[in-house]
Protein backbone atom coordinates (compact mmCIF):
# COMPACT_ATOMS: atom_id res chain seq x y z
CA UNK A 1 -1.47 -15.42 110.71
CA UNK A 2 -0.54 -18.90 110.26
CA UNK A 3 -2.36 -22.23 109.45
CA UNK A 4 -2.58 -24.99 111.94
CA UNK A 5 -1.63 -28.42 111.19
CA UNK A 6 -5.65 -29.48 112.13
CA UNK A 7 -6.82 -26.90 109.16
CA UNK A 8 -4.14 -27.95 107.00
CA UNK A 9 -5.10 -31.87 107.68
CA UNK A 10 -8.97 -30.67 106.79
CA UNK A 11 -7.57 -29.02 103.88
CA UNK A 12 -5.57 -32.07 102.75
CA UNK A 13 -8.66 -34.49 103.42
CA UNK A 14 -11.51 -32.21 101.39
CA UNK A 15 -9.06 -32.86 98.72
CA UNK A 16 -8.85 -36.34 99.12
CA UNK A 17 -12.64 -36.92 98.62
CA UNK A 18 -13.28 -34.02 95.71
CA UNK A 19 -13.49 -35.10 92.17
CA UNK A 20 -10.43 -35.05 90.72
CA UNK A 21 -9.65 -33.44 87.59
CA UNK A 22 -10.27 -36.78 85.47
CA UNK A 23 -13.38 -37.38 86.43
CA UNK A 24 -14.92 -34.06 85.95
CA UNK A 25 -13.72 -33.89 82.50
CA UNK A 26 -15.19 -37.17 81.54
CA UNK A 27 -18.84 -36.10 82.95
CA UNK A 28 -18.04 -32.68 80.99
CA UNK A 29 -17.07 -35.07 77.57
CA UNK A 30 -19.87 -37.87 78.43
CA UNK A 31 -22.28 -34.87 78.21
CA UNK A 32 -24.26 -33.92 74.11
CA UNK A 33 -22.30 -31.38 72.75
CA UNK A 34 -24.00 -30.83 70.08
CA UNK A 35 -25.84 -27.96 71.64
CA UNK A 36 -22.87 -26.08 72.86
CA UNK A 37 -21.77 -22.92 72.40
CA UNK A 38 -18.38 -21.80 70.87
CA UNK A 39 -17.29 -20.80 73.93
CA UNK A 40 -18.98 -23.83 75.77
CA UNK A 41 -16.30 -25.69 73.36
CA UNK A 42 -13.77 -23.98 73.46
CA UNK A 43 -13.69 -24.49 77.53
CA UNK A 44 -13.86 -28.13 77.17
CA UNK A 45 -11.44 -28.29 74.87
CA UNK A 46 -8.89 -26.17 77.30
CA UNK A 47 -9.96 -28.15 79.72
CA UNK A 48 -8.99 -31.14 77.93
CA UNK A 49 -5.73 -29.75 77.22
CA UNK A 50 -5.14 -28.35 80.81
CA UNK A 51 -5.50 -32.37 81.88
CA UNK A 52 -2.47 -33.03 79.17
CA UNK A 53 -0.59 -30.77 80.53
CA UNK A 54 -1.11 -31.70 84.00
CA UNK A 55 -0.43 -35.47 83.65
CA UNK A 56 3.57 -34.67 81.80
CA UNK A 57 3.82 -32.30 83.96
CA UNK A 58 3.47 -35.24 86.95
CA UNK A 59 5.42 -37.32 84.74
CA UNK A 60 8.47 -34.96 84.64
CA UNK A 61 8.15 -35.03 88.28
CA UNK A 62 8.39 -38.63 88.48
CA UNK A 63 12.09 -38.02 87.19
CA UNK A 64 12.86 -35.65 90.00
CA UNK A 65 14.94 -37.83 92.80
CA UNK A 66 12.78 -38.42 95.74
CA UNK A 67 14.12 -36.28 99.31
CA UNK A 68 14.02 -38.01 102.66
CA UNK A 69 10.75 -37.10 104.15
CA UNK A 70 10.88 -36.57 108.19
CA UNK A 71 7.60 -38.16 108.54
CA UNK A 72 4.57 -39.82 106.53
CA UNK A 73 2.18 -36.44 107.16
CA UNK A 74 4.75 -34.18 106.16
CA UNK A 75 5.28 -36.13 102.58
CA UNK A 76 1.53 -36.44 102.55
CA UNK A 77 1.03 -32.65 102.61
CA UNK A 78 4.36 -32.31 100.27
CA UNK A 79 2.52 -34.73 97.78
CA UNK A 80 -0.94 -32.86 98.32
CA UNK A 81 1.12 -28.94 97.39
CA UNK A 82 2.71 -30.57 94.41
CA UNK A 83 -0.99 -32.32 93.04
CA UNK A 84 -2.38 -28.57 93.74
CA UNK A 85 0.78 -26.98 91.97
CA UNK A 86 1.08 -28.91 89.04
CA UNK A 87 -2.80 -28.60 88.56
CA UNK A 88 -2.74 -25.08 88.25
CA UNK A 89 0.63 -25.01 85.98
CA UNK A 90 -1.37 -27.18 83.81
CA UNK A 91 -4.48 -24.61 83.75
CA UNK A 92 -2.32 -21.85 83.20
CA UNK A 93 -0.20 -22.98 80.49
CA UNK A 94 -3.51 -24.09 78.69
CA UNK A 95 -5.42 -20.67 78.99
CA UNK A 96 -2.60 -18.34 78.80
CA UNK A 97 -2.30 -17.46 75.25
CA UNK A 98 -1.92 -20.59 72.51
CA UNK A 99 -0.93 -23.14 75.12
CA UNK A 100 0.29 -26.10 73.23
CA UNK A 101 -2.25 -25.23 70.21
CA UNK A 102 -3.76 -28.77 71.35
CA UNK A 103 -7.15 -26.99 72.58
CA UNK A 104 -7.75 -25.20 69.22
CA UNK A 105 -7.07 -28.03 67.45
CA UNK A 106 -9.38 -30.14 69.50
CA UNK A 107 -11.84 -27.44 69.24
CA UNK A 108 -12.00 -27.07 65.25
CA UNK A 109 -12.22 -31.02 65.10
CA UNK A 110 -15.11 -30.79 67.56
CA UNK A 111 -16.84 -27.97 65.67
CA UNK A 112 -16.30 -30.17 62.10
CA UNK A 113 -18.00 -33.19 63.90
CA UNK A 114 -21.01 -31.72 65.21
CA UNK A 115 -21.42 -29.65 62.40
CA UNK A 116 -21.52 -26.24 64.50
């Protein structure tokens, strides 16, 4: 069972038009806090930290020599695997274990500030 270029072309332009990972954590920060649970925090802040991630991890791949591409869709759905990829490096790195430590951190800050 394979996918056809059509479903991988619908796949590719859902997410074109979703929210992207920026702008859902800004409506998650641009929201009261001050009501939230621990564990309402503590998801925010890992989300926070999952965006980090994801941005040096795009960085780093900046630094990666570019390949000839065959044609424009091909790099298009190349550039669309490696978004989706590096996204869910990012998420993993940030909920497996410590992560970077930047989450709790952010998380004891947050707590101090709203008085929690």
């Amino acid at each position: 069972m394979g996918i056809s270029i059509d479903n991988a072309m619908n796949l590719y332009n859902t997410y074109q038009t979703k929210d992207t990972t920026a702008d859902k954590l800004s409506d998650t920060l641009s929201k009261d806090l001050s009501t939230a649970t621990d564990d309402e925090l503590m998801g925010v802040c890992k989300e926070f930290e999952s965006y980090f991630l994801e941005q040096v991890f795009k960085s780093m791949q900046k630094m990666v020599p570019e390949h000839e591409y065959e044609s424009a869709s091909s790099k298009t759905m190349m550039e669309y695997y490696q978004d989706e990829m590096m996204a869910n490096y990012a998420k993993s790195a940030a909920n497996d274990g410590e992560g970077l430590g930047l989450a709790k951190m952010l998380y004891e800050q947050m707590k101090r500030n709203y008085e929690l």
